[in-house]
C-alpha atoms as a PDB file:
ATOM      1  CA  UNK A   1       0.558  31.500  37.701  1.00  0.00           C
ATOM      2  CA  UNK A   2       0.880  28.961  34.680  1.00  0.00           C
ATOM      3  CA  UNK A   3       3.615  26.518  35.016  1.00  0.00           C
ATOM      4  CA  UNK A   4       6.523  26.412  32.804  1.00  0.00           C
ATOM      5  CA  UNK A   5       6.214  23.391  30.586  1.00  0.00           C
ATOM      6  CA  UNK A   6       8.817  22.405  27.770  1.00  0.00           C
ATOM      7  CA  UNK A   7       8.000  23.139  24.325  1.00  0.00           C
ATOM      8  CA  UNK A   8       8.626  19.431  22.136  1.00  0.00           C
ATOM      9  CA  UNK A   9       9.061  20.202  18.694  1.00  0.00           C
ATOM     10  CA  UNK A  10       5.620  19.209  17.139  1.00  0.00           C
ATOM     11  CA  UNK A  11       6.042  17.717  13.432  1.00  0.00           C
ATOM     12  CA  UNK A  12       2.224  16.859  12.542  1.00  0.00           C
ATOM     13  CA  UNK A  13       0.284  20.008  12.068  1.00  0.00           C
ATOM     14  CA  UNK A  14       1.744  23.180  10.336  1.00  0.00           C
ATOM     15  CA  UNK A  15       3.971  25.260  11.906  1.00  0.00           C
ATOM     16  CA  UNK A  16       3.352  28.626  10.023  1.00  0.00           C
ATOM     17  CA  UNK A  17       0.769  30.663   8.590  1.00  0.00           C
ATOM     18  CA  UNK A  18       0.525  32.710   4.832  1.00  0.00           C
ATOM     19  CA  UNK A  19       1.156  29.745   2.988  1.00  0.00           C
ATOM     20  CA  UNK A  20      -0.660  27.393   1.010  1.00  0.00           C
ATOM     21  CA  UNK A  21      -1.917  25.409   4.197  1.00  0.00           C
ATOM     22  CA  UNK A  22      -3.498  28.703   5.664  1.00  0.00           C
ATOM     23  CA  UNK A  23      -6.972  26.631   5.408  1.00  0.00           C
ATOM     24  CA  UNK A  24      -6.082  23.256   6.989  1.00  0.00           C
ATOM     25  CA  UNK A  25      -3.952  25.959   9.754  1.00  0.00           C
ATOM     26  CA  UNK A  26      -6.999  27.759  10.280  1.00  0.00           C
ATOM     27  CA  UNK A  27      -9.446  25.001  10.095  1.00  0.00           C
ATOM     28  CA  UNK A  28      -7.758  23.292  12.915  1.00  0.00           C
ATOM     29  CA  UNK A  29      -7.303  26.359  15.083  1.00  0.00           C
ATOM     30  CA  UNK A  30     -11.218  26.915  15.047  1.00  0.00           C
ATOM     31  CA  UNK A  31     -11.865  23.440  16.153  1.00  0.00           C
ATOM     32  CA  UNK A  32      -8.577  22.728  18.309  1.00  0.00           C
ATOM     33  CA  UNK A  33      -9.094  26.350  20.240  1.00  0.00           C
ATOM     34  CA  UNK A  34     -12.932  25.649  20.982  1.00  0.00           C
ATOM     35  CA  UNK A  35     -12.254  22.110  21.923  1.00  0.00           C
ATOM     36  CA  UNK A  36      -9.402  23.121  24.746  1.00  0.00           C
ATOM     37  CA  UNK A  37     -11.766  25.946  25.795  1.00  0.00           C
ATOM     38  CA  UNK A  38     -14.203  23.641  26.801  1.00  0.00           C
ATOM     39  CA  UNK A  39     -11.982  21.079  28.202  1.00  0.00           C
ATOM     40  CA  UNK A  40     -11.067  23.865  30.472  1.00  0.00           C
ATOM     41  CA  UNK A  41     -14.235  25.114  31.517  1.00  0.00           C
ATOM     42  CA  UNK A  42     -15.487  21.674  32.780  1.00  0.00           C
ATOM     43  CA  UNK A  43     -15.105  22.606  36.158  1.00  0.00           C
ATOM     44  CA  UNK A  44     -17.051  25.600  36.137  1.00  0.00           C
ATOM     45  CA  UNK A  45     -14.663  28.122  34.594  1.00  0.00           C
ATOM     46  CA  UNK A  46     -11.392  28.735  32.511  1.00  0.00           C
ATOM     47  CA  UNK A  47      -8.571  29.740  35.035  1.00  0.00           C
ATOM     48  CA  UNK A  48      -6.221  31.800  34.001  1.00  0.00           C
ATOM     49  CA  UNK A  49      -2.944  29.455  33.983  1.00  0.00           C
ATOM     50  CA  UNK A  50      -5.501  27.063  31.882  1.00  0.00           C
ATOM     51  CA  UNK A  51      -6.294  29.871  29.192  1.00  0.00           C
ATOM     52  CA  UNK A  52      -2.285  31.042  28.704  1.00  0.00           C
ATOM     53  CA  UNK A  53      -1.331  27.616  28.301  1.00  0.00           C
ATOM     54  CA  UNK A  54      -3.944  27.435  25.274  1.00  0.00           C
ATOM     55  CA  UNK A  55      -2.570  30.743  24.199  1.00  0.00           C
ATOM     56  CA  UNK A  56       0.758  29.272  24.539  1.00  0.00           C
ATOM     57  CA  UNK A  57       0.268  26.137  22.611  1.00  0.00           C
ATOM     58  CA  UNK A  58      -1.049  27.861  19.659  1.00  0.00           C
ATOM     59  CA  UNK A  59       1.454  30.830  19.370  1.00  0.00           C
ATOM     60  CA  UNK A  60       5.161  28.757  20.327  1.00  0.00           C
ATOM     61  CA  UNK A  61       3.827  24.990  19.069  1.00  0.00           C
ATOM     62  CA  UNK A  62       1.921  26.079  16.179  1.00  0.00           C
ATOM     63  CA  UNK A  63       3.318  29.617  15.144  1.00  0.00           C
ATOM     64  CA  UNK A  64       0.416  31.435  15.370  1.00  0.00           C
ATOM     65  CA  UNK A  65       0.640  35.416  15.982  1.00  0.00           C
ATOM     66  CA  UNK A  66      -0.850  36.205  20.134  1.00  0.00           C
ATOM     67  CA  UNK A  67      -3.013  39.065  19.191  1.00  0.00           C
ATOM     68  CA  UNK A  68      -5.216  36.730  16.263  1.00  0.00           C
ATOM     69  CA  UNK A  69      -4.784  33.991  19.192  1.00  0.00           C
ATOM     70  CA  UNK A  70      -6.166  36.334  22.158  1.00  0.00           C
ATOM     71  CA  UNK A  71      -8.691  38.132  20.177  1.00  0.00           C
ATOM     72  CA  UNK A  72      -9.808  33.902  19.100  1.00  0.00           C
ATOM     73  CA  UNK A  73     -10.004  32.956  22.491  1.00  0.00           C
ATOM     74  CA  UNK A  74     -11.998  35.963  23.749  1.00  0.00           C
ATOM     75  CA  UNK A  75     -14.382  34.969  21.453  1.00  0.00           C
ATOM     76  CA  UNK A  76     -14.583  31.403  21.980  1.00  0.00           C
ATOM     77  CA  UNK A  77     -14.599  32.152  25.716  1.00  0.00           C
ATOM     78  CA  UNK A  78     -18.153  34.694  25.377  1.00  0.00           C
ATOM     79  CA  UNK A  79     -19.850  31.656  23.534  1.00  0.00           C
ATOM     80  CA  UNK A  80     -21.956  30.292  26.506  1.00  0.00           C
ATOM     81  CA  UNK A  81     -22.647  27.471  23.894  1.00  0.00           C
ATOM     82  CA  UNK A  82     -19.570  26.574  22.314  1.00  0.00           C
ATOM     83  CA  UNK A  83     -20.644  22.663  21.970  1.00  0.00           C
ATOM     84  CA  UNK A  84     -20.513  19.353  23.824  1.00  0.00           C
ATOM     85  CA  UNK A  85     -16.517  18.417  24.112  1.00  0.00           C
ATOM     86  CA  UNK A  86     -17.648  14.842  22.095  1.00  0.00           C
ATOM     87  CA  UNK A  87     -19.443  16.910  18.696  1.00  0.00           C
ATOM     88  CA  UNK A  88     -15.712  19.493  18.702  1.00  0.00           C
ATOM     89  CA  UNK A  89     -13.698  16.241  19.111  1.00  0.00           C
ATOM     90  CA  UNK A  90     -15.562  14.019  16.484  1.00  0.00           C
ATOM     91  CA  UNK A  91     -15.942  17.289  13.772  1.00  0.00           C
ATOM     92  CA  UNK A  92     -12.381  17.552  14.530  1.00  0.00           C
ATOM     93  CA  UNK A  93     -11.095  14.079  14.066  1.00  0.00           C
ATOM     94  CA  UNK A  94     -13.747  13.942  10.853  1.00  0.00           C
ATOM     95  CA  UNK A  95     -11.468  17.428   9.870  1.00  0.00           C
ATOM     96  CA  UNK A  96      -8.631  16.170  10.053  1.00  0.00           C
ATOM     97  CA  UNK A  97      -9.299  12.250   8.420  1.00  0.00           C
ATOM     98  CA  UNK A  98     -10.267  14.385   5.680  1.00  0.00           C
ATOM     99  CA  UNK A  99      -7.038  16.451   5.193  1.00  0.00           C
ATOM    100  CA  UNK A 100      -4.297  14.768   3.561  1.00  0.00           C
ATOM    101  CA  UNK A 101      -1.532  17.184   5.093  1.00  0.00           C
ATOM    102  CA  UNK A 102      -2.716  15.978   8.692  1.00  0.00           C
ATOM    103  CA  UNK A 103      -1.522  12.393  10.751  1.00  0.00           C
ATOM    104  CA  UNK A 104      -4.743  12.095  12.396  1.00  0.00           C
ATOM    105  CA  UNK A 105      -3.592   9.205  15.040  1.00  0.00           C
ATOM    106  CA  UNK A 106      -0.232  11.495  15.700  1.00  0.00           C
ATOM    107  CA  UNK A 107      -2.503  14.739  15.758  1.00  0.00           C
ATOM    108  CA  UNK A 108      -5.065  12.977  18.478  1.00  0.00           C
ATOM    109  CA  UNK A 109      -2.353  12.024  20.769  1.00  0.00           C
ATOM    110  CA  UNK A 110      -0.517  15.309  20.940  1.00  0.00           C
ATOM    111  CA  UNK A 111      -3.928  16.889  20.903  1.00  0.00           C
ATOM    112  CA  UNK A 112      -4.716  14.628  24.144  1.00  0.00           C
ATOM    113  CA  UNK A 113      -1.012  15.385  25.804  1.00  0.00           C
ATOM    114  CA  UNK A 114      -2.285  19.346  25.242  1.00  0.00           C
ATOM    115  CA  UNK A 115      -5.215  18.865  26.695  1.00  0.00           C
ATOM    116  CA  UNK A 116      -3.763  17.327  29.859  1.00  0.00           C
ATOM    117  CA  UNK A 117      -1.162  19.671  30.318  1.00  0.00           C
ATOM    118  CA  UNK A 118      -4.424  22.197  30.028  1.00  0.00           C
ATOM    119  CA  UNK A 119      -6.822  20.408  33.113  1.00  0.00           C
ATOM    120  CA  UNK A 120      -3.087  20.280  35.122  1.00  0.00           C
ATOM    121  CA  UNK A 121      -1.896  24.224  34.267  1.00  0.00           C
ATOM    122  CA  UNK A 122      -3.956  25.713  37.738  1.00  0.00           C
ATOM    123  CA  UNK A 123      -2.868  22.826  39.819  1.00  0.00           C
ATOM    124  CA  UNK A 124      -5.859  21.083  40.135  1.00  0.00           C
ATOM    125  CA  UNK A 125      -7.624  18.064  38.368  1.00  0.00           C
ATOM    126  CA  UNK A 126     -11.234  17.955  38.373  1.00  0.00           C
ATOM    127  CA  UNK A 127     -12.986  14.753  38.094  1.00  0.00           C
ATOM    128  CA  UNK A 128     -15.089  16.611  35.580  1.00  0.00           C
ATOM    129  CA  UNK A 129     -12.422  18.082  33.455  1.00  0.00           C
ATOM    130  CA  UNK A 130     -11.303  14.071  33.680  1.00  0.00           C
ATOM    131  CA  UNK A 131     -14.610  12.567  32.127  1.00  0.00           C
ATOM    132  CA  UNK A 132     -13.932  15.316  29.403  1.00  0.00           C
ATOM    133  CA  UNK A 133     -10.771  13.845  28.436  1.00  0.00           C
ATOM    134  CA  UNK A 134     -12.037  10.566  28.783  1.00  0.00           C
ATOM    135  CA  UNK A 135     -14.796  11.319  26.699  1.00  0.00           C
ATOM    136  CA  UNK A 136     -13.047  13.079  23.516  1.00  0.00           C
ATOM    137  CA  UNK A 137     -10.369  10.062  23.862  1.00  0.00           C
ATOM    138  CA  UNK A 138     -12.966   7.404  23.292  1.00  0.00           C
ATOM    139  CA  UNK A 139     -13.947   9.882  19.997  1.00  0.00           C
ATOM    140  CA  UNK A 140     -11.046   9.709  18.713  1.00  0.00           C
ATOM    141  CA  UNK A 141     -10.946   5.404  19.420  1.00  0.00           C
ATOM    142  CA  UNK A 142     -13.990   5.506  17.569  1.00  0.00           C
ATOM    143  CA  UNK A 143     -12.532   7.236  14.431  1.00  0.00           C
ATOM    144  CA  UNK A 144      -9.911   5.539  14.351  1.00  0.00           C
ATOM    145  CA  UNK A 145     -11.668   2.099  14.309  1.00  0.00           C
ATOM    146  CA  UNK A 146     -13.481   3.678  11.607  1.00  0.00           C
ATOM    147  CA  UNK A 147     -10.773   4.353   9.768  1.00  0.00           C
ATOM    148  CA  UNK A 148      -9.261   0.402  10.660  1.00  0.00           C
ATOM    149  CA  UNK A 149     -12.404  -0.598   8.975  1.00  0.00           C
ATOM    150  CA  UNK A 150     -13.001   1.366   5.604  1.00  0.00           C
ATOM    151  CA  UNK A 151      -8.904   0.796   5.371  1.00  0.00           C
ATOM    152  CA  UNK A 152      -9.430  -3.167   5.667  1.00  0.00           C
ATOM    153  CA  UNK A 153     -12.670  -2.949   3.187  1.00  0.00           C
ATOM    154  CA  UNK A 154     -10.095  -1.255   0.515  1.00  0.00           C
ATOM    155  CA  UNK A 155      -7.554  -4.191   1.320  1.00  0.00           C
ATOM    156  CA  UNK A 156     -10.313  -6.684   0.325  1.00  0.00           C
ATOM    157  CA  UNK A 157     -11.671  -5.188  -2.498  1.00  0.00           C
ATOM    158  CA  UNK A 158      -8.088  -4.702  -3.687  1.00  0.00           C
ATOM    159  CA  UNK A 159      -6.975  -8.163  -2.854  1.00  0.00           C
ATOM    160  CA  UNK A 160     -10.828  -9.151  -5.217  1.00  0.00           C
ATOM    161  CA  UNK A 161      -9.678  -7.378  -8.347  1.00  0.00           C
ATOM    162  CA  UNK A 162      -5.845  -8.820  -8.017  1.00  0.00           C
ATOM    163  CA  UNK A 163      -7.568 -12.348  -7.492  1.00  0.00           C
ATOM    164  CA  UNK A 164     -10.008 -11.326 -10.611  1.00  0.00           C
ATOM    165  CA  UNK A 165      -7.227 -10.566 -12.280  1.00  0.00           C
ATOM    166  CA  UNK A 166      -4.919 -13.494 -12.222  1.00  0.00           C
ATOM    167  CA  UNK A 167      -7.781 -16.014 -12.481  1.00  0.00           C
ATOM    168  CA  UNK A 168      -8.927 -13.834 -15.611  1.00  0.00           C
ATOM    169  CA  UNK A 169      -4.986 -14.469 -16.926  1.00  0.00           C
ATOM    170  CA  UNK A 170      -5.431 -17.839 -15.850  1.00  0.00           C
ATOM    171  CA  UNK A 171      -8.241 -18.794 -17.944  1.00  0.00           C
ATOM    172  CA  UNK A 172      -6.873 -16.983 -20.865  1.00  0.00           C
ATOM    173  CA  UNK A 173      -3.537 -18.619 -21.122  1.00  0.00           C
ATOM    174  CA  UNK A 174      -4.928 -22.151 -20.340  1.00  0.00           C
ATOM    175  CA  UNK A 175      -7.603 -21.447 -23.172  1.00  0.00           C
ATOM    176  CA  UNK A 176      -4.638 -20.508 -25.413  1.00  0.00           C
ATOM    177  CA  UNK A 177      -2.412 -24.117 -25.032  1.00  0.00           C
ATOM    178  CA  UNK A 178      -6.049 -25.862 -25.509  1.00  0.00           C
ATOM    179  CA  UNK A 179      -5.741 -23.630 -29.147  1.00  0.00           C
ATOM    180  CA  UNK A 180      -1.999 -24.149 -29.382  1.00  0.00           C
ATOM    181  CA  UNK A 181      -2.771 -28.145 -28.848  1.00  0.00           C
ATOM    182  CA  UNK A 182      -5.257 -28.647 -31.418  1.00  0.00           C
ATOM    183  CA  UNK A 183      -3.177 -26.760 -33.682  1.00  0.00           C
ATOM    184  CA  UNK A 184       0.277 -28.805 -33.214  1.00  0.00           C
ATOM    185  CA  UNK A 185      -2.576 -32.081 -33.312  1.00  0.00           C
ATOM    186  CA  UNK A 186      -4.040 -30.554 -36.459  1.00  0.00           C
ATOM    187  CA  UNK A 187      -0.742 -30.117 -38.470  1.00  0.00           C
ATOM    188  CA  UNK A 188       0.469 -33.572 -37.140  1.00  0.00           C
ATOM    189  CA  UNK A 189      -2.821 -35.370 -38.756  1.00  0.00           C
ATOM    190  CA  UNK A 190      -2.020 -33.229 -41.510  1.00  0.00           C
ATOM    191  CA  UNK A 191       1.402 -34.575 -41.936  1.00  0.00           C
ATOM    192  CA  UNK A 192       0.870 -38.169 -40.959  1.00  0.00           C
ATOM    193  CA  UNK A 193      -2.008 -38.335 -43.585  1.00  0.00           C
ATOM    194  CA  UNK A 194       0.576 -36.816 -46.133  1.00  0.00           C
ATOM    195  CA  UNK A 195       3.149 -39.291 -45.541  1.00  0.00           C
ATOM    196  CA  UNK A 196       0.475 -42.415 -45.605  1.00  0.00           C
ATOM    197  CA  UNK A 197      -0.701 -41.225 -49.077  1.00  0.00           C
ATOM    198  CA  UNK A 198       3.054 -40.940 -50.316  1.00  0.00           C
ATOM    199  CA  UNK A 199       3.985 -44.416 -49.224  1.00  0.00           C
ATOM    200  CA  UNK A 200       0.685 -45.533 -50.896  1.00  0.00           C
ATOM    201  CA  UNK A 201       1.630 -44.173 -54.104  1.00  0.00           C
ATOM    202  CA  UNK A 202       5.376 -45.335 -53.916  1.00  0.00           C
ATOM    203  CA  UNK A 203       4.098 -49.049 -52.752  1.00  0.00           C
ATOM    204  CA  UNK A 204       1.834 -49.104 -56.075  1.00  0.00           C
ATOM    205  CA  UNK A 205       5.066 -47.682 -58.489  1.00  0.00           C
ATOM    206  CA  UNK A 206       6.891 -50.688 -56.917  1.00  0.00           C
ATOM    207  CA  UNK A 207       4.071 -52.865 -57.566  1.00  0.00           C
ATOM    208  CA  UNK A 208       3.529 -51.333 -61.156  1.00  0.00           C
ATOM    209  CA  UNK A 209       7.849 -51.653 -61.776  1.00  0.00           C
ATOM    210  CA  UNK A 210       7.543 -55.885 -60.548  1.00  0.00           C
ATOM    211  CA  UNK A 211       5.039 -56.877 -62.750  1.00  0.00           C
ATOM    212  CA  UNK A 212       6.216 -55.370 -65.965  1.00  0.00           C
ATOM    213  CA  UNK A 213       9.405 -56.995 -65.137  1.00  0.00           C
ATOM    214  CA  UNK A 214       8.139 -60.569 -64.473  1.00  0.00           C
ATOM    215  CA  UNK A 215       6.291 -59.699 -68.035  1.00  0.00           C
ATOM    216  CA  UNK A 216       9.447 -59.357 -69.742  1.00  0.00           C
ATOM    217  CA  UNK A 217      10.835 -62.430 -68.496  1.00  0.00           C
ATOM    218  CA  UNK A 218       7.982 -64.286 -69.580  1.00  0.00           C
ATOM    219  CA  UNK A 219       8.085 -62.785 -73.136  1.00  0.00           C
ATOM    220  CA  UNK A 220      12.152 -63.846 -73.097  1.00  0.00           C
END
């Protein structure tokens, strides 16, 4: 008999169906559902507390109807070849990196607290059912780190083209005081050469103004 567990209110995957997340819904149920199938079959076979505690998580956690649940699982269950527990868990965590409506990091670790509560439901842990955990856990590590590293990659090629950037605006602004400097030295030659010529010409009026009056004292 499956043990009663308490139902936490689950924020990171959608709650309902018939609306305009029916695919990402969907798309996780048929990778989720297989993926907890398997986890309980490591030991041989699915008991029954460990297959209505699947049914359970996907019908009060996630909102799905029982019968499309039951009639899922049925079919997952006659699959003798469902997959290896590490190829569900990495297409999953690739599923949901690619979904923009998913947390994948929140989604993995509620997906692993389901999972437990799914090798506990018939009372007993099998060191198999274990490694399986273990296994799609160190999946999910690995996409993450993934994730760490195209994430810092972005950073650095963002940080680049801000660097770029400034040093462009750098360049540009110093090259315009070199212009704005030969322009204010430009006008000043300008206007020193100006003021030179006019106290030429004023020195030679003087010049012109002492001699004809030393000439008319001579004449007197």
């Amino acid at each position: 008999m499956a043990r009663e567990r308490p139902r936490p209110l689950r924020r990171h995957h959608p709650d309902f169906i018939n609306t305009p997340i029916d695919l990402l819904g969907a798309g996780l149920f048929d990778l989720t559902a297989p993926l907890a199938m398997q986890v309980a079959r490591a030991d041989g076979f699915i008991h029954d507390a460990e297959r209505e505690t699947i049914t359970e998580h996907f019908v009060q956690d996630w909102g799905f109807d029982r019968a499309y649940v039951a009639a899922g699982l049925r079919l997952i269950e006659s699959q003798t070849d469902a997959g290896r527990v590490t190829g569900l868990a990495k297409a999953l965590a690739e599923f949901q990196r690619a979904s923009l409506d998913c947390n994948p990091r929140a989604r993995q670790d509620e997906l692993m607290q389901f999972l437990r509560e799914v090798i506990e439901a018939d009372g007993v842990i099998n060191p198999r059912e274990e490694r399986a955990l273990a296994a799609i856990d160190a999946v999910f590590k690995s996409e993450r780190a993934v994730i760490s590293r195209e994430t810092s990659r972005r950073a650095r090629s963002m940080a680049i083209g801000v660097r770029d950037t400034i040093e462009k605006g750098a360049t540009a602004a110093g090259a315009a005081v070199v212009d704005a400097t030969k322009a204010a030295g430009s006008s000043l030659e300008v206007a020193a050469t100006v003021v030179r010529t006019t106290a030429e010409e004023m020195a030679k009026r003087s010049a012109a103004v002492a001699d004809r009056i030393k000439q008319s004292r001579q004449q007197g």
